[in-house]
N, C-alpha and C. Protein backbone atom coordinates (compact mmCIF):
# COMPACT_ATOMS: atom_id res chain seq x y z
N UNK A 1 104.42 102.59 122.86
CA UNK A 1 105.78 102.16 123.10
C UNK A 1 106.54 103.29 123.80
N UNK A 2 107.52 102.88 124.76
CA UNK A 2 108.10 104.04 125.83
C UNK A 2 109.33 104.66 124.56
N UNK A 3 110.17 105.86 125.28
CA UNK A 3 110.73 106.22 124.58
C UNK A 3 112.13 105.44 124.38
N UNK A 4 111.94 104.75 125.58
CA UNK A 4 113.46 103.97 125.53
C UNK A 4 113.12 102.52 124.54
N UNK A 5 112.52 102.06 124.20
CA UNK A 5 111.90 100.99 123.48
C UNK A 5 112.38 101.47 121.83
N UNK A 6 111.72 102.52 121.54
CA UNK A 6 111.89 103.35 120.14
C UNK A 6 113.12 103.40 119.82
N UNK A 7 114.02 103.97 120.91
CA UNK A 7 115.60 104.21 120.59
C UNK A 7 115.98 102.95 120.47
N UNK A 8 115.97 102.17 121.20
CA UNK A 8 116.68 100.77 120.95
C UNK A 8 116.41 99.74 119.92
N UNK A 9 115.35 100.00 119.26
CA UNK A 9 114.45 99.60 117.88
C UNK A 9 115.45 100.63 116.87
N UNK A 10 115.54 101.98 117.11
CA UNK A 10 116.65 102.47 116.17
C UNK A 10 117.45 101.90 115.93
N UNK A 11 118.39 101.86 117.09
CA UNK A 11 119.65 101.46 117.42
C UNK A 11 119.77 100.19 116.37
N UNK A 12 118.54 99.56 116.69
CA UNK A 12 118.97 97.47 116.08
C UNK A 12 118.65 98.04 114.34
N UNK A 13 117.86 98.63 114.27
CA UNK A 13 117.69 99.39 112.72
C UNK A 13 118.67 99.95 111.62
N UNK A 14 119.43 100.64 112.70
CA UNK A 14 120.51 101.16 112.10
C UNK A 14 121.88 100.37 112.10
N UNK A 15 121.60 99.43 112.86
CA UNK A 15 122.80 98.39 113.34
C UNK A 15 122.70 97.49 111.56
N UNK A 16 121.19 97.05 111.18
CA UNK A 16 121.00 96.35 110.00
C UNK A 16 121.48 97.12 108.76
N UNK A 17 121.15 98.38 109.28
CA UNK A 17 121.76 99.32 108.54
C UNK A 17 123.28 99.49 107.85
N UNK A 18 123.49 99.43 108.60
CA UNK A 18 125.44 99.34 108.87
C UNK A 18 126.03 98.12 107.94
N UNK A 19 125.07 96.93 108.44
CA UNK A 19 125.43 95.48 107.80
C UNK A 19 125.35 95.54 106.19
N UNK A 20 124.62 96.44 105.70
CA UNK A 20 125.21 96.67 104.25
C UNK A 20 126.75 96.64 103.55
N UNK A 21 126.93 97.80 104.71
CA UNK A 21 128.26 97.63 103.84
C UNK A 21 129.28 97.40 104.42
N UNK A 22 129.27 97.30 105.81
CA UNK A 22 129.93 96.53 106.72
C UNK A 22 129.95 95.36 107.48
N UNK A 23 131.06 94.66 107.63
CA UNK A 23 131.21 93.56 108.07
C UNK A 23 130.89 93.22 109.83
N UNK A 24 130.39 92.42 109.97
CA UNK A 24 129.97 91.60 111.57
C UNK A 24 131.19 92.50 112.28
N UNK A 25 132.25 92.67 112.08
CA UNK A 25 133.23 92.73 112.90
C UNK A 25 133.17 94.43 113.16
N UNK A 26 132.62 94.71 112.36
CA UNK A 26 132.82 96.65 112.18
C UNK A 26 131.57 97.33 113.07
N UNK A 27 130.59 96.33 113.48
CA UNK A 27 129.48 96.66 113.87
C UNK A 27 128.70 96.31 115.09
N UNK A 28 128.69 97.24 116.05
CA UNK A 28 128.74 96.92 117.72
C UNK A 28 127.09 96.39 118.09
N UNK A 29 126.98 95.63 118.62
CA UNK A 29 125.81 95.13 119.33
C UNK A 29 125.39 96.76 120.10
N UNK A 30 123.77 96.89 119.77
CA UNK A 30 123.32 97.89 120.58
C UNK A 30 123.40 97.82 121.82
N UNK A 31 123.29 96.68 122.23
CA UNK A 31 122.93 96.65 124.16
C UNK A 31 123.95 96.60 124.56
N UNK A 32 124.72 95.87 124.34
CA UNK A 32 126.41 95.79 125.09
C UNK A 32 127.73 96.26 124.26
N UNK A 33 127.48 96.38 123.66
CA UNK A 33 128.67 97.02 122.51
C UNK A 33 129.97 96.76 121.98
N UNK A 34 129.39 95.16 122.37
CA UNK A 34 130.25 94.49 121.51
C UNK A 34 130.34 94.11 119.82
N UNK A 35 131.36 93.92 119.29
CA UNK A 35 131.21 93.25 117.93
C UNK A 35 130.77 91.93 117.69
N UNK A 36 130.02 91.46 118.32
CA UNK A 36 129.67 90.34 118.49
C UNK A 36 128.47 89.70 118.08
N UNK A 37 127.93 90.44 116.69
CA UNK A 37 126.42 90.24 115.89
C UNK A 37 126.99 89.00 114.86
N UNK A 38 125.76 88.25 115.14
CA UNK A 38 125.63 87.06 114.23
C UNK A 38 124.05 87.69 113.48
N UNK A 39 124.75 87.44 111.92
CA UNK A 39 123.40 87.97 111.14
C UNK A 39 122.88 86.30 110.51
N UNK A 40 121.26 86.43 110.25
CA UNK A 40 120.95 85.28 109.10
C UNK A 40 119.89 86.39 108.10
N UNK A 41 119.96 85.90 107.27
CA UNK A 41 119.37 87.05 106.36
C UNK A 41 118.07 85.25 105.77
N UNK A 42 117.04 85.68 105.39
CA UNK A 42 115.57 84.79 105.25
C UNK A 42 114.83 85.48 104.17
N UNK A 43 114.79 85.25 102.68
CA UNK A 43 114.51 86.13 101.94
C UNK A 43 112.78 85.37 102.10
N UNK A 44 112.01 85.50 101.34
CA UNK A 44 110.19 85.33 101.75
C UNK A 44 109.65 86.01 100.32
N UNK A 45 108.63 85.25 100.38
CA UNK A 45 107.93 85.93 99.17
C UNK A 45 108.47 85.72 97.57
N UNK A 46 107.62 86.84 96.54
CA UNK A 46 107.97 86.82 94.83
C UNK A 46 107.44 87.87 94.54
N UNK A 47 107.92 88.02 93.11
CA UNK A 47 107.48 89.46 92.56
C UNK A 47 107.77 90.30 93.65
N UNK A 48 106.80 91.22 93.61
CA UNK A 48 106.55 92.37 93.72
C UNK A 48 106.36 92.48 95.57
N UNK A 49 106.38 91.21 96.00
CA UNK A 49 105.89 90.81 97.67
C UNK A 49 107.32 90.42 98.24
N UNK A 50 107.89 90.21 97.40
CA UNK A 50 109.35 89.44 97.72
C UNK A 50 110.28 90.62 98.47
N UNK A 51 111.03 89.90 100.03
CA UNK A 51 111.83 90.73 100.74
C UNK A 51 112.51 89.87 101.24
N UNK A 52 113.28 90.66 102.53
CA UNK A 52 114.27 89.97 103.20
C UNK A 52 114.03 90.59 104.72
N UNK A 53 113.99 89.02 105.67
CA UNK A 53 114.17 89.61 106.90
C UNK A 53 115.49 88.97 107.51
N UNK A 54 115.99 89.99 108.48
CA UNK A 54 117.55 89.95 108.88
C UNK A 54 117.26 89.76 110.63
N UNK A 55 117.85 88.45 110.42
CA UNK A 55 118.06 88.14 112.29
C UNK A 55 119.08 88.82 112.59
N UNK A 56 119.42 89.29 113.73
CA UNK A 56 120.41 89.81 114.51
C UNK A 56 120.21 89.65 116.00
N UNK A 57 121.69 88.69 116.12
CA UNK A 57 122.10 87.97 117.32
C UNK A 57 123.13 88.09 118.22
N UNK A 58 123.11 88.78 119.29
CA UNK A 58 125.03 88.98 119.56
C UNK A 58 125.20 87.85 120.59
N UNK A 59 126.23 87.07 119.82
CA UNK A 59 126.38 85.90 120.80
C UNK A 59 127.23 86.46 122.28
N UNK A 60 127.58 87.73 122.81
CA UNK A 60 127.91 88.15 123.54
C UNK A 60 126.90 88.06 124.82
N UNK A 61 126.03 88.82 124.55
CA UNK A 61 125.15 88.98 125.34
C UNK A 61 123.62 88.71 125.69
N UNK A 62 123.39 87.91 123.89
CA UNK A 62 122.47 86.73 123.75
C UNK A 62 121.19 87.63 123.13
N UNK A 63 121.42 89.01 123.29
CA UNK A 63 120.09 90.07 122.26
C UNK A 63 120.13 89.60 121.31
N UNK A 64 118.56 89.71 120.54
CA UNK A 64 117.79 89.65 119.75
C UNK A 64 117.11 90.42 118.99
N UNK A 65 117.10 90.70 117.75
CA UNK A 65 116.29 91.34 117.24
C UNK A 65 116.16 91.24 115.53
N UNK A 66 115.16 91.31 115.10
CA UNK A 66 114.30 91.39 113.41
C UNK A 66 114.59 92.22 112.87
N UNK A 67 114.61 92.73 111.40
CA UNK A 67 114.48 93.99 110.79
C UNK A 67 113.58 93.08 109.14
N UNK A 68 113.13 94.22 109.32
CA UNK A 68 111.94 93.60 107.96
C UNK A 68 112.78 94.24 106.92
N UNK A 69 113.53 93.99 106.04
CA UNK A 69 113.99 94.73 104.78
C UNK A 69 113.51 94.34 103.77
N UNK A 70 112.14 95.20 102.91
CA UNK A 70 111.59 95.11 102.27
C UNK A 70 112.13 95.81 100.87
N UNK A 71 112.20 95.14 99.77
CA UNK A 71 112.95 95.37 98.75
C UNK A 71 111.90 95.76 97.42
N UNK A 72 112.04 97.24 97.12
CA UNK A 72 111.15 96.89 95.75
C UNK A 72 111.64 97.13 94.53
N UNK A 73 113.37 97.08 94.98
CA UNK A 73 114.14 97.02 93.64
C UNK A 73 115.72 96.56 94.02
N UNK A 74 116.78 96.99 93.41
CA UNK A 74 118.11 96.55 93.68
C UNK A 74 118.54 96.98 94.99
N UNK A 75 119.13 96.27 95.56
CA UNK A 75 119.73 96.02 96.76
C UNK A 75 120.28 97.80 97.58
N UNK A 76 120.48 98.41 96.04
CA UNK A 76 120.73 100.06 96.66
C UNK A 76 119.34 100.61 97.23
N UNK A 77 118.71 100.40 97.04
CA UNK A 77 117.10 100.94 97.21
C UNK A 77 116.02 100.14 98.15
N UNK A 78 116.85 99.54 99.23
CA UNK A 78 116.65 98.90 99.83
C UNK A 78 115.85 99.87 101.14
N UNK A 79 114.98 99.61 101.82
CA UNK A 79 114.26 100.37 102.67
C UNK A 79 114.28 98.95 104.11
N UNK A 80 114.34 99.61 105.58
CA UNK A 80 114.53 99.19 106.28
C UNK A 80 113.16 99.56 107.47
N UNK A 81 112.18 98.39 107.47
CA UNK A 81 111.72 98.67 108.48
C UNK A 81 111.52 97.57 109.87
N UNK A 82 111.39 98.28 111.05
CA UNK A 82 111.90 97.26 112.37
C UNK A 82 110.44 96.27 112.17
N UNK A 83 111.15 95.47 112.50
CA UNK A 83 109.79 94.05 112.64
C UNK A 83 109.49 94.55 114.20
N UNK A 84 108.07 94.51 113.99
CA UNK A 84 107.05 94.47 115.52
C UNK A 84 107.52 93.05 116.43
């Protein structure tokens, strides 16, 4: 993967990031930088397999992107990794 690929996989990472504790409105689309992210959150799985993956959509400029947030306890301890 190039280096500009990686950063922008950050970027949407840390963007899911943000969505914790901030609201759609507080939190800029990586590519165009607008506030303009539509989230759906898709929880999957049980026990011990059980997570959450987070769409992120900016109806601005129509980007796309996954984040796998895999959970193996309360919502503070939440670990964030980018979906391939």
């Amino acid at each position: 993967m190039s280096a500009m690929g990686s950063r922008k996989r950050e970027q949407w990472v840390s963007a899911a990031e943000r969505l914790l504790h901030k609201s759609t409105q507080h939190v800029e689309c990586p590519e165009c930088g607008t506030t303009s992210l539509q989230v759906r959150d898709v929880e999957y799985g049980w026990g011990h397999g059980k997570g959450l993956e987070r769409y992120l959509v900016c109806s601005h400029c129509r980007a796309y992107h996954s984040v796998n947030m895999r959970r193996a306890g309360p919502l503070t301890d939440m670990r964030l990794i980018a979906a391939e």
